[in-house]
Protein backbone atom coordinates (compact mmCIF):
# COMPACT_ATOMS: atom_id res chain seq x y z
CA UNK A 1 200.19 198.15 -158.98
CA UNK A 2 197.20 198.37 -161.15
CA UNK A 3 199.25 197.51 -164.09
CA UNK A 4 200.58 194.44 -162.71
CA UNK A 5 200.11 191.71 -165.08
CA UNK A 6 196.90 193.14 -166.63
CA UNK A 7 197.72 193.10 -170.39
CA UNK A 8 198.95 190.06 -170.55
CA UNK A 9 195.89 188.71 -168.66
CA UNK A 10 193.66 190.87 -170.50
CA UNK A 11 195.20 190.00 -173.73
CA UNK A 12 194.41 186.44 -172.70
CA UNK A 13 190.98 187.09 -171.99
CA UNK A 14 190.33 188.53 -175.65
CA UNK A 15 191.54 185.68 -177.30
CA UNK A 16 189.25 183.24 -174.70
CA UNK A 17 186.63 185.60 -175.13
CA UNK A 18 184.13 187.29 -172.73
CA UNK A 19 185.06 186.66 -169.04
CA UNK A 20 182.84 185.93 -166.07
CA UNK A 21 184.17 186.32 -162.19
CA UNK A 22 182.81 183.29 -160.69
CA UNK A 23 181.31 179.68 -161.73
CA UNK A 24 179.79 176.49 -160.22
CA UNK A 25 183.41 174.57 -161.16
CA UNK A 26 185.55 173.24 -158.58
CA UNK A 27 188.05 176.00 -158.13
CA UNK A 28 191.71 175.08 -158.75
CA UNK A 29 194.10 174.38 -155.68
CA UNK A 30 196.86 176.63 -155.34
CA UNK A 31 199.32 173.63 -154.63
CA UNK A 32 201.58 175.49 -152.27
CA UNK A 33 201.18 175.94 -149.12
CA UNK A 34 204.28 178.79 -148.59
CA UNK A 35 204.91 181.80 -150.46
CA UNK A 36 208.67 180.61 -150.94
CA UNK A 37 207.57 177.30 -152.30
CA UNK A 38 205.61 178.70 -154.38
CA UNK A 39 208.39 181.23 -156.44
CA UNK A 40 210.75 178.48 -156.05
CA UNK A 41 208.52 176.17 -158.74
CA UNK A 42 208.09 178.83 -160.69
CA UNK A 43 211.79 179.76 -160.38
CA UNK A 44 212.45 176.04 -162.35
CA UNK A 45 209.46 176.21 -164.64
CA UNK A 46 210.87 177.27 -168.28
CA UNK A 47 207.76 177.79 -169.34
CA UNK A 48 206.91 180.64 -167.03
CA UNK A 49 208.15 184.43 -168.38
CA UNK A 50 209.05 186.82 -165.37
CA UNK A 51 208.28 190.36 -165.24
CA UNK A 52 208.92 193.16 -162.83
CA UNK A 53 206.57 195.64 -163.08
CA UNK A 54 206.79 198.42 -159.98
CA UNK A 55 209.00 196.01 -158.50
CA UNK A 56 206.79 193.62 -157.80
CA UNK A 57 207.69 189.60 -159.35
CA UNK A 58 205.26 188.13 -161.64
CA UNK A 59 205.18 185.07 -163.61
CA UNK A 60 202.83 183.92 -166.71
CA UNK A 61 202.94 181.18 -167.63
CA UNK A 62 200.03 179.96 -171.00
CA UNK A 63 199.92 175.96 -170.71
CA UNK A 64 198.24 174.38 -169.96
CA UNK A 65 195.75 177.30 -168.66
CA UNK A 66 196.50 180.62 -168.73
CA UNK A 67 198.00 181.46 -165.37
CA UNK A 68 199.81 184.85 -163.91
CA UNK A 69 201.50 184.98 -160.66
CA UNK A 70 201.79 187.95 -158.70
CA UNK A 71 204.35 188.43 -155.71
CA UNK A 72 204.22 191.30 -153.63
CA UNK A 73 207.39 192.57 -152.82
CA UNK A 74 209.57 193.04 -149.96
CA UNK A 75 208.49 196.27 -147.40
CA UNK A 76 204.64 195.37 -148.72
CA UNK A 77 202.22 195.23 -146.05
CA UNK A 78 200.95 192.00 -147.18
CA UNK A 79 204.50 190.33 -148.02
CA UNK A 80 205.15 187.94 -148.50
CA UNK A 81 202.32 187.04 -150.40
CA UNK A 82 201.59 185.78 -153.67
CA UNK A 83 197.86 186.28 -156.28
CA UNK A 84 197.45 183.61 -158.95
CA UNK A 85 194.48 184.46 -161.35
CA UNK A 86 193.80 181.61 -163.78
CA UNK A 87 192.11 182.25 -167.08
CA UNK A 88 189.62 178.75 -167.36
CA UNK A 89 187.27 177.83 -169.77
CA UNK A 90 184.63 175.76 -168.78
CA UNK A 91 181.39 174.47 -170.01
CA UNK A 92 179.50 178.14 -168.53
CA UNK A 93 182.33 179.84 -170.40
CA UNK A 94 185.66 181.63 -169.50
CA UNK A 95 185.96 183.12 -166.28
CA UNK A 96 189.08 184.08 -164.25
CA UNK A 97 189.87 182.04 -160.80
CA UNK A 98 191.73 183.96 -157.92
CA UNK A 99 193.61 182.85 -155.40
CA UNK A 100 195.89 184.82 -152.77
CA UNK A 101 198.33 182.15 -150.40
CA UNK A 102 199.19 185.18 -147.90
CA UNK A 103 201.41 184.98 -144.61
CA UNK A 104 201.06 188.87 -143.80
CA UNK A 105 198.75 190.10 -141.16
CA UNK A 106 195.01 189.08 -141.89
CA UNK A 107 193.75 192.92 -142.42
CA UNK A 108 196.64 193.16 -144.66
CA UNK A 109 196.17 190.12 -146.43
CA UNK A 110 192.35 191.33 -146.92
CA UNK A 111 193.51 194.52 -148.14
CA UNK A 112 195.43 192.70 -150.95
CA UNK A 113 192.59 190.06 -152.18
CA UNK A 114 190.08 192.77 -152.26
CA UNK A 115 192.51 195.35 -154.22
CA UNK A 116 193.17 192.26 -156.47
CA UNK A 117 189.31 191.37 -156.98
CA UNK A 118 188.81 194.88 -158.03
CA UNK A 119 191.47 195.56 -160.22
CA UNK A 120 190.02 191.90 -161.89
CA UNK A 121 186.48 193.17 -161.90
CA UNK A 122 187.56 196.20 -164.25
CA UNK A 123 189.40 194.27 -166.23
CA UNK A 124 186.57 191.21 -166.88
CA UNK A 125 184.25 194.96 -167.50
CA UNK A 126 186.66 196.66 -170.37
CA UNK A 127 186.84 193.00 -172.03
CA UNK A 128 183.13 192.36 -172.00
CA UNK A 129 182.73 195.84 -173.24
CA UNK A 130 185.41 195.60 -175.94
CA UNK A 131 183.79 192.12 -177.10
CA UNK A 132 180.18 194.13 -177.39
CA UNK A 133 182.04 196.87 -179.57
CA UNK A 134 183.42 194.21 -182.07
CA UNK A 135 180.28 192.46 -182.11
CA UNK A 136 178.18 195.72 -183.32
CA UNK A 137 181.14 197.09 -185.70
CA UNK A 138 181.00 193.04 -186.97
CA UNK A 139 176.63 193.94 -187.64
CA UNK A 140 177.35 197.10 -189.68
């Protein structure tokens, strides 16, 4: 699972450039209030590209924010359930939003959002690190 969805969201990051994990912005509503809902927008939207990666379904979708659902699939402990991270830039800079719409078991459910903030944490690390290498190879 720790692959799921990370180089295209990482990829993303680079090219919005350094990544922090929270801000005073209003965060984004999810806009579903079912996991089914949810995939069935997605489903219809031509703009979003599906994946499968370790059988889980995930959709990106680049307009008008960067935006990369995850949906756990079936025999999960937390299914169904479904992360969206959100790249946004805002006036503090670009930081990645999570949400998690879950209808599992709470622990479960918590068990998902933390693996999720974690696996986002590293990620927001190796791109802030990355950005410090290119800006000391750009000094020499």
């Amino acid at each position: 699972m720790k692959r799921l969805a990370i180089p295209f969201l990482a990829a993303a990051l680079v090219f919005s450039g350094a990544a922090h994990a929270q801000s005073k912005q209003e965060p984004r509503p999810l806009g579903y209030k079912k996991v089914a809902d949810a995939l069935a927008a997605l489903q219809k939207n031509p703009d979003a590209k599906v994946s499968h990666p370790g059988g889980w379904t995930t959709y990106a979708i680049q307009k008008p924010e960067v935006a990369v659902w995850s949906f756990v699939p079936q025999g999960h402990e937390a299914y169904p359930a479904v992360v969206r991270r959100l790249v946004r830039k805002t006036d503090e800079g670009t930081f990645v939003e999570m949400k998690v719409l879950c209808e599992a078991k709470q622990d479960a459910c918590r068990r998902l959002a933390v693996h999720f903030q974690q696996m986002t944490a590293q990620m927001q690390q190796k791109l802030q690190e990355m950005q410090a290498q290119k800006g000391q190879e750009a000094k020499q």
